[in-house]
N, C-alpha and C. Protein backbone atom coordinates (compact mmCIF):
# COMPACT_ATOMS: atom_id res chain seq x y z
N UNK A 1 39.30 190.80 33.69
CA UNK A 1 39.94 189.63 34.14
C UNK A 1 41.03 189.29 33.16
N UNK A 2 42.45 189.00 33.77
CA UNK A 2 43.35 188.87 32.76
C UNK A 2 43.37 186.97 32.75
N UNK A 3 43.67 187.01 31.55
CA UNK A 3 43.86 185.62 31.26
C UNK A 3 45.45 185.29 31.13
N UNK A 4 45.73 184.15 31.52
CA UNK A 4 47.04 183.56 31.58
C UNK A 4 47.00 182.91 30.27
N UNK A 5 48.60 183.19 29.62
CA UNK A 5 48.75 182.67 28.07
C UNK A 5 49.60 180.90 28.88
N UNK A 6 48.64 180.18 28.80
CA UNK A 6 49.49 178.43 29.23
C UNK A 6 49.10 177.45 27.75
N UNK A 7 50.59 176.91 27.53
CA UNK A 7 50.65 176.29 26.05
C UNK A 7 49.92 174.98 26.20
N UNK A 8 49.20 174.59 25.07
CA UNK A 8 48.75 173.76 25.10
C UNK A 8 49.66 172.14 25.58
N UNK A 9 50.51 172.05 25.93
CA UNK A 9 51.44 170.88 26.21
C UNK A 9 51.59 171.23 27.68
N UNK A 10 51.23 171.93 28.15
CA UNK A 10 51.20 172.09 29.45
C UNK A 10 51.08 170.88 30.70
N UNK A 11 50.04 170.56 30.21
CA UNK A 11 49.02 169.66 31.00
C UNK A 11 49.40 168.57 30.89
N UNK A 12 50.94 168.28 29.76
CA UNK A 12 51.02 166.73 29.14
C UNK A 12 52.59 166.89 30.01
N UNK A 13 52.88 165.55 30.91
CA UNK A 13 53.78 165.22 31.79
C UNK A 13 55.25 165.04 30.47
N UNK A 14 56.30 165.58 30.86
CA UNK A 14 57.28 164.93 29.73
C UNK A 14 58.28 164.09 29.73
N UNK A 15 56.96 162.95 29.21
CA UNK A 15 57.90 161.29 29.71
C UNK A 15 57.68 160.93 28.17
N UNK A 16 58.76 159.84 27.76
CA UNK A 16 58.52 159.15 26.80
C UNK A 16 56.93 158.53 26.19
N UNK A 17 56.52 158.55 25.20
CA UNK A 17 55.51 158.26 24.12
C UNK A 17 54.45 159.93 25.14
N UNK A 18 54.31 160.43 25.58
CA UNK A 18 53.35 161.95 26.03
C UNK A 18 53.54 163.23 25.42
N UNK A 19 54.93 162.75 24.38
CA UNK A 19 55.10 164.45 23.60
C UNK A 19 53.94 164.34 22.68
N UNK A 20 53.67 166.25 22.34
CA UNK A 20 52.30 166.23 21.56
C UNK A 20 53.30 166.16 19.82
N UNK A 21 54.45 167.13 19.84
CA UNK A 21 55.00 167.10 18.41
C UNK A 21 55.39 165.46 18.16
N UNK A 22 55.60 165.72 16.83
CA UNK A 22 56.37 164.52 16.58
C UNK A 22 57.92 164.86 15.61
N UNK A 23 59.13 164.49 16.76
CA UNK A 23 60.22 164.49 16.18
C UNK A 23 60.79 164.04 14.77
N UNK A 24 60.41 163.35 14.61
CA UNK A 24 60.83 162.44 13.16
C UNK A 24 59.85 162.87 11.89
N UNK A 25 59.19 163.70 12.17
CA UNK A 25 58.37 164.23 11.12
C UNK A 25 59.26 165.13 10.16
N UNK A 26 60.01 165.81 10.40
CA UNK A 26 60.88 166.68 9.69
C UNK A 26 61.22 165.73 8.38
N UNK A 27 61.48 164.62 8.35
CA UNK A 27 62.07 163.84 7.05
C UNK A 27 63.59 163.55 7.03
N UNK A 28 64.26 162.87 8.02
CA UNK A 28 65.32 162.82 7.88
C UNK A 28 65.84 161.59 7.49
N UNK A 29 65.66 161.35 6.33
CA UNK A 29 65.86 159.68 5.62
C UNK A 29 66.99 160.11 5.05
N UNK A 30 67.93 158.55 4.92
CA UNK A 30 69.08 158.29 4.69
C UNK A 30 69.38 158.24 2.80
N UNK A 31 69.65 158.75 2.17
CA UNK A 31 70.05 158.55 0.34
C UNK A 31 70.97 157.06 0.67
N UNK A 32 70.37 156.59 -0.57
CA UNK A 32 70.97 155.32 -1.14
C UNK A 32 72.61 155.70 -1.41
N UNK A 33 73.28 154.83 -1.46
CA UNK A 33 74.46 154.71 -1.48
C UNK A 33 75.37 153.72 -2.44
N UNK A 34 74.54 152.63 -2.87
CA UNK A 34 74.77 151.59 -3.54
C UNK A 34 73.90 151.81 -4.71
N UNK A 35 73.67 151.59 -5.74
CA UNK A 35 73.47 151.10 -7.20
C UNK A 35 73.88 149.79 -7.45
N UNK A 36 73.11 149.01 -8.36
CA UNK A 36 73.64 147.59 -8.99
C UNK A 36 74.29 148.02 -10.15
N UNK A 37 74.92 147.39 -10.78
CA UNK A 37 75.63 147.96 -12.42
C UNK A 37 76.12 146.31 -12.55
N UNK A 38 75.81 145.31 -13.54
CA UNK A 38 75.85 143.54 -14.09
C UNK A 38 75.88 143.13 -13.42
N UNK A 39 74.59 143.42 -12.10
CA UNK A 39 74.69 142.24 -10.66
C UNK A 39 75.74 142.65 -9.34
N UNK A 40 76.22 143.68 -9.29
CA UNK A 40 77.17 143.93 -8.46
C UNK A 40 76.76 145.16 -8.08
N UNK A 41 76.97 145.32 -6.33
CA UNK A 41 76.59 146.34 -5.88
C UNK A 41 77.76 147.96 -6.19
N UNK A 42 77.85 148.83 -6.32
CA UNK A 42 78.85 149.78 -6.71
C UNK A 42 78.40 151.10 -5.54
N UNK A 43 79.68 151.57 -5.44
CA UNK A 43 79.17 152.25 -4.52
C UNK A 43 78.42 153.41 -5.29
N UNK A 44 77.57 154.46 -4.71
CA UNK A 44 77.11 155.68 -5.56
C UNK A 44 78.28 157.27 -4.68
N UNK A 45 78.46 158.07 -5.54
CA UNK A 45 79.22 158.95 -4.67
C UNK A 45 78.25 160.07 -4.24
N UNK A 46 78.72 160.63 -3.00
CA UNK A 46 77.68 161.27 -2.11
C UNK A 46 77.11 163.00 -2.87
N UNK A 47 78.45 163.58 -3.12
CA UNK A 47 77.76 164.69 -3.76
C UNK A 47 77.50 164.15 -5.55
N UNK A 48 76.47 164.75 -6.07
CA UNK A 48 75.97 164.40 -7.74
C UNK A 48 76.77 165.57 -8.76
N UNK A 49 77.53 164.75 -8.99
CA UNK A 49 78.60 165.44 -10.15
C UNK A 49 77.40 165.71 -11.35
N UNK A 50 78.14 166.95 -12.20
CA UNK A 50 77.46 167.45 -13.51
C UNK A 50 76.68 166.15 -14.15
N UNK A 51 76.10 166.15 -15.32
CA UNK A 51 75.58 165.38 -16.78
C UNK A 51 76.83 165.04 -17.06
N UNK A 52 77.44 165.88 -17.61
CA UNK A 52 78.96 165.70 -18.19
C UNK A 52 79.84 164.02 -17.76
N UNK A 53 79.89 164.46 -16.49
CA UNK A 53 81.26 163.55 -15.89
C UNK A 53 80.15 162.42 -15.41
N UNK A 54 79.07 162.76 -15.28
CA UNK A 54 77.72 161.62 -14.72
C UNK A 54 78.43 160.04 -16.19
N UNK A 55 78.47 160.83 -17.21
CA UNK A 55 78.30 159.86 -18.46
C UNK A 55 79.76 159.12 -18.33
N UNK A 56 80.55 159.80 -17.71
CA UNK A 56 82.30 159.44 -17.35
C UNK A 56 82.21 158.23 -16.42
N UNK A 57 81.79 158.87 -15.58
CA UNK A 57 81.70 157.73 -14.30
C UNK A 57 80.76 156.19 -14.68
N UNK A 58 79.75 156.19 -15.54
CA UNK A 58 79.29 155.37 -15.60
C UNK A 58 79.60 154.09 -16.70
N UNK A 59 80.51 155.10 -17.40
CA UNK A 59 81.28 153.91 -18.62
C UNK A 59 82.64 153.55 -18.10
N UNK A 60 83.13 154.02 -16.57
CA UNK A 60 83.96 154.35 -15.72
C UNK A 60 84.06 152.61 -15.29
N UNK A 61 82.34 152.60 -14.21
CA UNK A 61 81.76 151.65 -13.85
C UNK A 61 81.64 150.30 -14.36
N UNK A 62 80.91 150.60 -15.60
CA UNK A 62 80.73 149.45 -16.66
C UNK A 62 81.86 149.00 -17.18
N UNK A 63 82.94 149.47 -17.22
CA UNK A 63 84.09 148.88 -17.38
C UNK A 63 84.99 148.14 -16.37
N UNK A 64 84.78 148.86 -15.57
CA UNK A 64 85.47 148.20 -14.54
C UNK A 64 84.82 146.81 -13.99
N UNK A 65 83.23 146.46 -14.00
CA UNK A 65 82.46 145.68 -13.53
C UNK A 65 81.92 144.36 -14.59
N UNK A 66 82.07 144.77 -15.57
CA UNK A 66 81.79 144.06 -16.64
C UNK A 66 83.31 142.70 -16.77
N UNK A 67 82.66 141.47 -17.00
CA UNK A 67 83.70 140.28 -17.32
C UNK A 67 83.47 139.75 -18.18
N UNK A 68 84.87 140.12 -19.48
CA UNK A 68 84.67 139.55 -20.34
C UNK A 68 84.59 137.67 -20.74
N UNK A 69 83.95 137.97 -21.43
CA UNK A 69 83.08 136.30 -21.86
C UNK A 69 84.73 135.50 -22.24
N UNK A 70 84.62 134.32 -21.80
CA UNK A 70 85.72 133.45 -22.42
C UNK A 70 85.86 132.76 -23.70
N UNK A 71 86.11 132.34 -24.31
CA UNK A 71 85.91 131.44 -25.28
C UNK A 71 85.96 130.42 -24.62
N UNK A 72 84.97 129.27 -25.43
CA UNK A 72 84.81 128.07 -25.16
C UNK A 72 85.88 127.13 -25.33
N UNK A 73 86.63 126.28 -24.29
CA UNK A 73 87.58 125.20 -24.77
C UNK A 73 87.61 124.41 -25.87
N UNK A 74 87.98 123.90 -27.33
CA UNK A 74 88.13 123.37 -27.96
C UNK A 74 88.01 121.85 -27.54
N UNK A 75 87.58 120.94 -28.03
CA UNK A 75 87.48 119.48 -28.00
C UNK A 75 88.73 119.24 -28.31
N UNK A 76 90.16 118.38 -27.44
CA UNK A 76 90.83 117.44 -28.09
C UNK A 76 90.72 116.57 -28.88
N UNK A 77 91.70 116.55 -30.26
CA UNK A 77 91.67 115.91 -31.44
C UNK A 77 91.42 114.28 -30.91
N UNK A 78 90.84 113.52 -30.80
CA UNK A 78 90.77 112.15 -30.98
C UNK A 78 90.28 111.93 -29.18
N UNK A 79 89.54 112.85 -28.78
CA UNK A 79 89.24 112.68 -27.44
C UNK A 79 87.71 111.78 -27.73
N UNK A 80 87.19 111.06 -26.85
CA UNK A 80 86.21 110.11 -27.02
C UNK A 80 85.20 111.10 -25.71
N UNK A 81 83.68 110.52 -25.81
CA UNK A 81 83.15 111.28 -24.95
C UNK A 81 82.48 110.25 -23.57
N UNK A 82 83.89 109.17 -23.46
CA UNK A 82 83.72 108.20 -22.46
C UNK A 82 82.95 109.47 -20.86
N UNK A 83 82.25 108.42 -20.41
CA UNK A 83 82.21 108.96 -18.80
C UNK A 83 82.12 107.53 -17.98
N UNK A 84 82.26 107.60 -17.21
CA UNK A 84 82.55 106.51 -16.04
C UNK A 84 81.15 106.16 -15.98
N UNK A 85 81.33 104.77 -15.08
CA UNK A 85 80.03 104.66 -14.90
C UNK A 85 79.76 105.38 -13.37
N UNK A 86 80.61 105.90 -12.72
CA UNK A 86 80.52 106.30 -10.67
C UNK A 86 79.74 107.72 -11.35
N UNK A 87 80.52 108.58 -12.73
CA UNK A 87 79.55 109.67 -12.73
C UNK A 87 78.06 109.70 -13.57
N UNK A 88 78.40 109.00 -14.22
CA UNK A 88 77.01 108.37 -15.23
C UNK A 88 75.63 108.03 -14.36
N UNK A 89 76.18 106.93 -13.25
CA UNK A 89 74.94 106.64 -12.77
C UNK A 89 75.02 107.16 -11.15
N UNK A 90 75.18 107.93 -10.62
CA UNK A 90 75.54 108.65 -10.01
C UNK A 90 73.98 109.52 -8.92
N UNK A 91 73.73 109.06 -8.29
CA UNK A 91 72.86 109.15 -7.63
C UNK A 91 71.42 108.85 -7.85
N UNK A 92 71.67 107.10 -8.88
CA UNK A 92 70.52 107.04 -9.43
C UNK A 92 70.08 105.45 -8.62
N UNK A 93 68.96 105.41 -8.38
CA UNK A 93 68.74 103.87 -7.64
C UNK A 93 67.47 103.51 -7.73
N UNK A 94 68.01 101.84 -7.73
CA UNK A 94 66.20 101.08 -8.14
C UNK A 94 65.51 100.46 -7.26
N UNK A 95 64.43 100.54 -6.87
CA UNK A 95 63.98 100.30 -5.64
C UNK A 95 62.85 98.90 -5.78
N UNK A 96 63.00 98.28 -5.38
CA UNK A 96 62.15 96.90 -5.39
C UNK A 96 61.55 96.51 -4.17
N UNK A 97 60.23 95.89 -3.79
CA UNK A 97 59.42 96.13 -3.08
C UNK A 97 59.77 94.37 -2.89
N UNK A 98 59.20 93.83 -1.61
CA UNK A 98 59.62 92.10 -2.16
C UNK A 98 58.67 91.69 -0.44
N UNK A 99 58.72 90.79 -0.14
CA UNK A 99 58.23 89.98 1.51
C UNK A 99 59.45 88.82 1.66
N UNK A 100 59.72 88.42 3.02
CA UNK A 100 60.34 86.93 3.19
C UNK A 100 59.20 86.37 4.28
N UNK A 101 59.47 85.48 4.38
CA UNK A 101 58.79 84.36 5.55
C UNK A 101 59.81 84.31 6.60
N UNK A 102 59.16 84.61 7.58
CA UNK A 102 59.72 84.11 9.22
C UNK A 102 59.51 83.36 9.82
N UNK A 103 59.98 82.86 10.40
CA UNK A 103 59.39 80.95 11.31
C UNK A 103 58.79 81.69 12.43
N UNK A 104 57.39 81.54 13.01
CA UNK A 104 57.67 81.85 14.47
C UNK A 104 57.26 80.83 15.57
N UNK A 105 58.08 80.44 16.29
CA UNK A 105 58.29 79.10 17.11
C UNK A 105 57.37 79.17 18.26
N UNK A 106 57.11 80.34 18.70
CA UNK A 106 55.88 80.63 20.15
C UNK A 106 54.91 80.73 20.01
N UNK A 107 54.29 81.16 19.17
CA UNK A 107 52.84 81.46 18.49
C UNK A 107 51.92 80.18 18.07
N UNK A 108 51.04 79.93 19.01
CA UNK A 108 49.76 78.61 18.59
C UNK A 108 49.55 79.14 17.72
N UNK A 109 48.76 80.65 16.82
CA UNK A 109 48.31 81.33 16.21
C UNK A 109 48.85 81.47 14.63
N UNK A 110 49.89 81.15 14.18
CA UNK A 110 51.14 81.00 13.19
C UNK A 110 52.45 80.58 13.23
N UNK A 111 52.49 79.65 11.99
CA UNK A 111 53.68 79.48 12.45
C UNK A 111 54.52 80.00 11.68
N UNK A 112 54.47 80.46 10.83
CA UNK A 112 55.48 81.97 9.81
C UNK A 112 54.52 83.06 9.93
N UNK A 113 55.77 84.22 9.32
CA UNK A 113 54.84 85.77 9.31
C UNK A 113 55.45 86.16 8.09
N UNK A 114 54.82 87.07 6.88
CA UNK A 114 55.58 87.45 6.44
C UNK A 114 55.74 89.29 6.55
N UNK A 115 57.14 89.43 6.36
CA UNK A 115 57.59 90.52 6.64
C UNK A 115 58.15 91.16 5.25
N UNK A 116 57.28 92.26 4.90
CA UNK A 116 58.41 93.50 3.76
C UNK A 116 59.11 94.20 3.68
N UNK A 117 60.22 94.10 2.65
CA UNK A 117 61.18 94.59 2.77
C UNK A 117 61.29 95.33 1.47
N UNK A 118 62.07 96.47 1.31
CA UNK A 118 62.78 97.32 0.17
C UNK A 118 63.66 96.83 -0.21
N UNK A 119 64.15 96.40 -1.24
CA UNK A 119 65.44 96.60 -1.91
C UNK A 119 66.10 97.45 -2.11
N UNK A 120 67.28 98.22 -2.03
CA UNK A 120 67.62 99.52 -2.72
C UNK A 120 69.47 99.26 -3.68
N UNK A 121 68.69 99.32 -5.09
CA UNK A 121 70.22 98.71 -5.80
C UNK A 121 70.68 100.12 -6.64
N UNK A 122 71.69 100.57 -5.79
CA UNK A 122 72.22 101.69 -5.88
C UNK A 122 73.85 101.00 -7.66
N UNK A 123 73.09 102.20 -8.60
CA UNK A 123 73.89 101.64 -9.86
C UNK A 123 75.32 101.88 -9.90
N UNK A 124 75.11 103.02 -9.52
CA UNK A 124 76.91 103.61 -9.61
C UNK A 124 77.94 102.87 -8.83
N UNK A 125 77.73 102.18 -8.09
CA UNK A 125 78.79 100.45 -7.64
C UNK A 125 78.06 99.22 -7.07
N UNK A 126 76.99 98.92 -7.85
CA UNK A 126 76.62 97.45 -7.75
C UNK A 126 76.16 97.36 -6.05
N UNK A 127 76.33 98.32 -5.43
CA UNK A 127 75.78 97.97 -4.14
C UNK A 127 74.25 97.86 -3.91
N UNK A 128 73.99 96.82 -3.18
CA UNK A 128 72.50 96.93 -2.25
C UNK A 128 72.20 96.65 -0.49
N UNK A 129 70.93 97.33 -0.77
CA UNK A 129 70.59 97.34 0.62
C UNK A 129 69.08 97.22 0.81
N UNK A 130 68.83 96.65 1.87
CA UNK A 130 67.93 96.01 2.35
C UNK A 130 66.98 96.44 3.34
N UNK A 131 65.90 97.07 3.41
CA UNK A 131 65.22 97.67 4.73
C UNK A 131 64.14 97.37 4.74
N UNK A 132 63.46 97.39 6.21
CA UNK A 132 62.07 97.06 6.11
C UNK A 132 61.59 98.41 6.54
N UNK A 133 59.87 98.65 6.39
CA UNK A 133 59.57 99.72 6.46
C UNK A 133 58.73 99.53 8.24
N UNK A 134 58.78 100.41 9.07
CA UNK A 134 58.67 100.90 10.23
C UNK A 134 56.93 100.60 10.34
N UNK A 135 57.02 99.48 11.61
CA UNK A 135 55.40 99.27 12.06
C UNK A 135 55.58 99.67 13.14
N UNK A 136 54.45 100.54 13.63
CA UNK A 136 54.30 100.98 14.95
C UNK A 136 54.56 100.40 15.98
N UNK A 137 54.34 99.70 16.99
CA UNK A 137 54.00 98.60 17.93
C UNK A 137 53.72 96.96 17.51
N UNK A 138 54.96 97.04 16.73
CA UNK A 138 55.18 95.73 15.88
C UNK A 138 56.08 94.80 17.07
N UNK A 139 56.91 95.53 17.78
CA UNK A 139 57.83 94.54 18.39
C UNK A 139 58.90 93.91 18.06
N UNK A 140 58.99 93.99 16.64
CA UNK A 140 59.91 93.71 16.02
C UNK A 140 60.81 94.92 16.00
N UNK A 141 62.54 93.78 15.45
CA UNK A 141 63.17 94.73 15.23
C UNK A 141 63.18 95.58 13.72
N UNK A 142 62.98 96.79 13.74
CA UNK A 142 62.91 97.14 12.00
C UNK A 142 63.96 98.57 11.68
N UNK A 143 63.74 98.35 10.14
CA UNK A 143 64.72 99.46 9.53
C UNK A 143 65.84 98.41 8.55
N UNK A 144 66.98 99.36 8.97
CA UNK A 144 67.92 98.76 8.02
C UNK A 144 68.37 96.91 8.36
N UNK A 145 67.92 96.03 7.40
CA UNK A 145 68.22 94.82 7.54
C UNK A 145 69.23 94.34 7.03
N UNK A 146 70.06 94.88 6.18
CA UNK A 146 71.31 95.07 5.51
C UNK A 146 71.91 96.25 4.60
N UNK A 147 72.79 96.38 5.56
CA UNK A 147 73.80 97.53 5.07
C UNK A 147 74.01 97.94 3.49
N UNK A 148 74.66 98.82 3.16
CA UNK A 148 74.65 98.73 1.52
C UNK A 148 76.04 98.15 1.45
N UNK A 149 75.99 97.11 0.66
CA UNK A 149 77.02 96.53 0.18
C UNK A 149 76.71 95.50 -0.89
N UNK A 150 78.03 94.59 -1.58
CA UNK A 150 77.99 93.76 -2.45
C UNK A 150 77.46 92.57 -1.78
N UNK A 151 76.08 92.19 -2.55
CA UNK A 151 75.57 91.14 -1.97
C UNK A 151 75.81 89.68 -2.63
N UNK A 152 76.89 88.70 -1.63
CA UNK A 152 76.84 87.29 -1.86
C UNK A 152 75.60 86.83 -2.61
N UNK A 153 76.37 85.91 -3.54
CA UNK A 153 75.25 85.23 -4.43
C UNK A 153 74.82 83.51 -3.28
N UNK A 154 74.16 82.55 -3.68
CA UNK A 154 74.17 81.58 -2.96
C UNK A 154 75.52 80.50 -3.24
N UNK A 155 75.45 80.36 -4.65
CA UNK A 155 76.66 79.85 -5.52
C UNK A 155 77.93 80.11 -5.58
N UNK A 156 77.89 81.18 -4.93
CA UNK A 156 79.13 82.31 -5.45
C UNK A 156 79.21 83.29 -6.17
N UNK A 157 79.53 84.05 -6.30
CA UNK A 157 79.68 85.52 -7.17
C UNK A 157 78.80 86.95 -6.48
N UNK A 158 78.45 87.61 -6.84
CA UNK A 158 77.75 88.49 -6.38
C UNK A 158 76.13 88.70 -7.00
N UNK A 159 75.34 88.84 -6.43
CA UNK A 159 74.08 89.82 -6.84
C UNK A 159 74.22 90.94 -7.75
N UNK A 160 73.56 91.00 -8.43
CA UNK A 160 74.02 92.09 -9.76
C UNK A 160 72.24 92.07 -10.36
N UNK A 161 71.69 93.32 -10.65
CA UNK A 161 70.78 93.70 -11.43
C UNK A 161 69.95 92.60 -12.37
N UNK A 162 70.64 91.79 -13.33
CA UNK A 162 70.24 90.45 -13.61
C UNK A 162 69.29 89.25 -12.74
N UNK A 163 70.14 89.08 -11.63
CA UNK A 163 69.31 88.64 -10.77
C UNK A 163 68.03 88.84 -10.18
N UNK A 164 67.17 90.09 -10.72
CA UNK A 164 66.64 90.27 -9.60
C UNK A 164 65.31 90.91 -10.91
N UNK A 165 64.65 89.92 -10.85
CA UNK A 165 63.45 89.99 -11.29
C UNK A 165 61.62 89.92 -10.89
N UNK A 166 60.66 90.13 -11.72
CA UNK A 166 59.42 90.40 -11.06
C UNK A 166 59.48 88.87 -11.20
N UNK A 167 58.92 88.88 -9.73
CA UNK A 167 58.31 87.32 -9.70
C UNK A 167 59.33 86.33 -8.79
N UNK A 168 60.29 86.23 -8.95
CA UNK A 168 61.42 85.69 -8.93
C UNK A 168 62.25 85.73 -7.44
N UNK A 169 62.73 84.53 -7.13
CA UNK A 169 63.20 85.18 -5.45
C UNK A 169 64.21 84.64 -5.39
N UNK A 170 65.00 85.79 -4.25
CA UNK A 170 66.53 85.82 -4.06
C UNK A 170 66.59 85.58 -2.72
N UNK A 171 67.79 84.69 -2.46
CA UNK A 171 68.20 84.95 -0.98
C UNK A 171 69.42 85.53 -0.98
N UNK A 172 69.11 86.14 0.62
CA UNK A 172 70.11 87.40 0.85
C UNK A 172 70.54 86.70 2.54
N UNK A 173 71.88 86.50 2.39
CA UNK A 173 71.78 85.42 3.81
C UNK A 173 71.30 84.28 4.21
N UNK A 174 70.96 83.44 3.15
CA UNK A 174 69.94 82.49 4.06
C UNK A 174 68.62 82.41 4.25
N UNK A 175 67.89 84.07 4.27
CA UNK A 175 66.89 84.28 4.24
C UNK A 175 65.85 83.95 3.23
């Protein structure tokens, strides 16, 4: 009885993911191309030159990639080491916690409420601002209660840091 020589892949249909080899097995990965040399990518060249010119190219590199250091600016003779106060205090702010009293005219139940508010006294231009903090199903209106700006004194002049002590109460509007 003669036997038929049939390859083992025979039996396997030839559709995508059913091959028995595997193509990509051979090893066909890509060589690097780039090197870093002081943080900077450089290219690498494709064929590898001798030892010799290897040591050429790379002091080649380092020269070309390397930035020399500056010297430091000298201080002007009679310069002072003023800074402003917009950069001095410059994103720095004091935050004060405080309540007012509210009249409320409908309520058998009370007749004021009191309500808290933030202060926020931003240094770098004397500005403040005023917010209350967010109640759920309060009904009220809340958030920002005054804008940031220079706040009227009652007397006259402005609100300024001085003013505004533990214990101690300010009106802001009337309030």
């Amino acid at each position: 009885m003669a036997q038929s020589r049939v390859p083992k892949e025979a039996g396997v249909p030839n559709l995508p993911g059913y091959s028995v080899t595997q193509p990509m097995a051979a090893g066909y990965s890509k060589k690097q191309t780039l090197q870093f040399k002081n943080g900077y990518a450089v290219p690498v060249p494709l064929d590898q030159p001798e030892a010799a010119t290897m040591g050429a190219l790379q002091q080649q590199f380092a020269d070309m990639w390397t930035i020399p250091a500056a010297p430091a600016p000298a201080p002007a003779a009679g310069a002072s080491s003023f800074t402003p106060k917009y950069v001095q205090y410059d994103k720095k702010v004091l935050r004060y916690f405080g309540w007012f009293g509210e009249p409320v005219p409908d309520s058998p139940l009370e007749a004021w409420r009191a309500r808290k508010v933030c202060l926020l006294v931003y240094l770098e231009d004397d500005t403040m601002q005023v917010t209350e903090p967010a109640e759920h199903n309060s009904g009220l209106q809340q958030g920002t209660l005054v804008r940031r700006h220079k706040l009227p004194k009652d007397g006259g002049g402005v609100l300024g840091i001085g003013d505004l002590a533990v214990g101690s109460s300010v009106k802001v509007y009337g309030r």
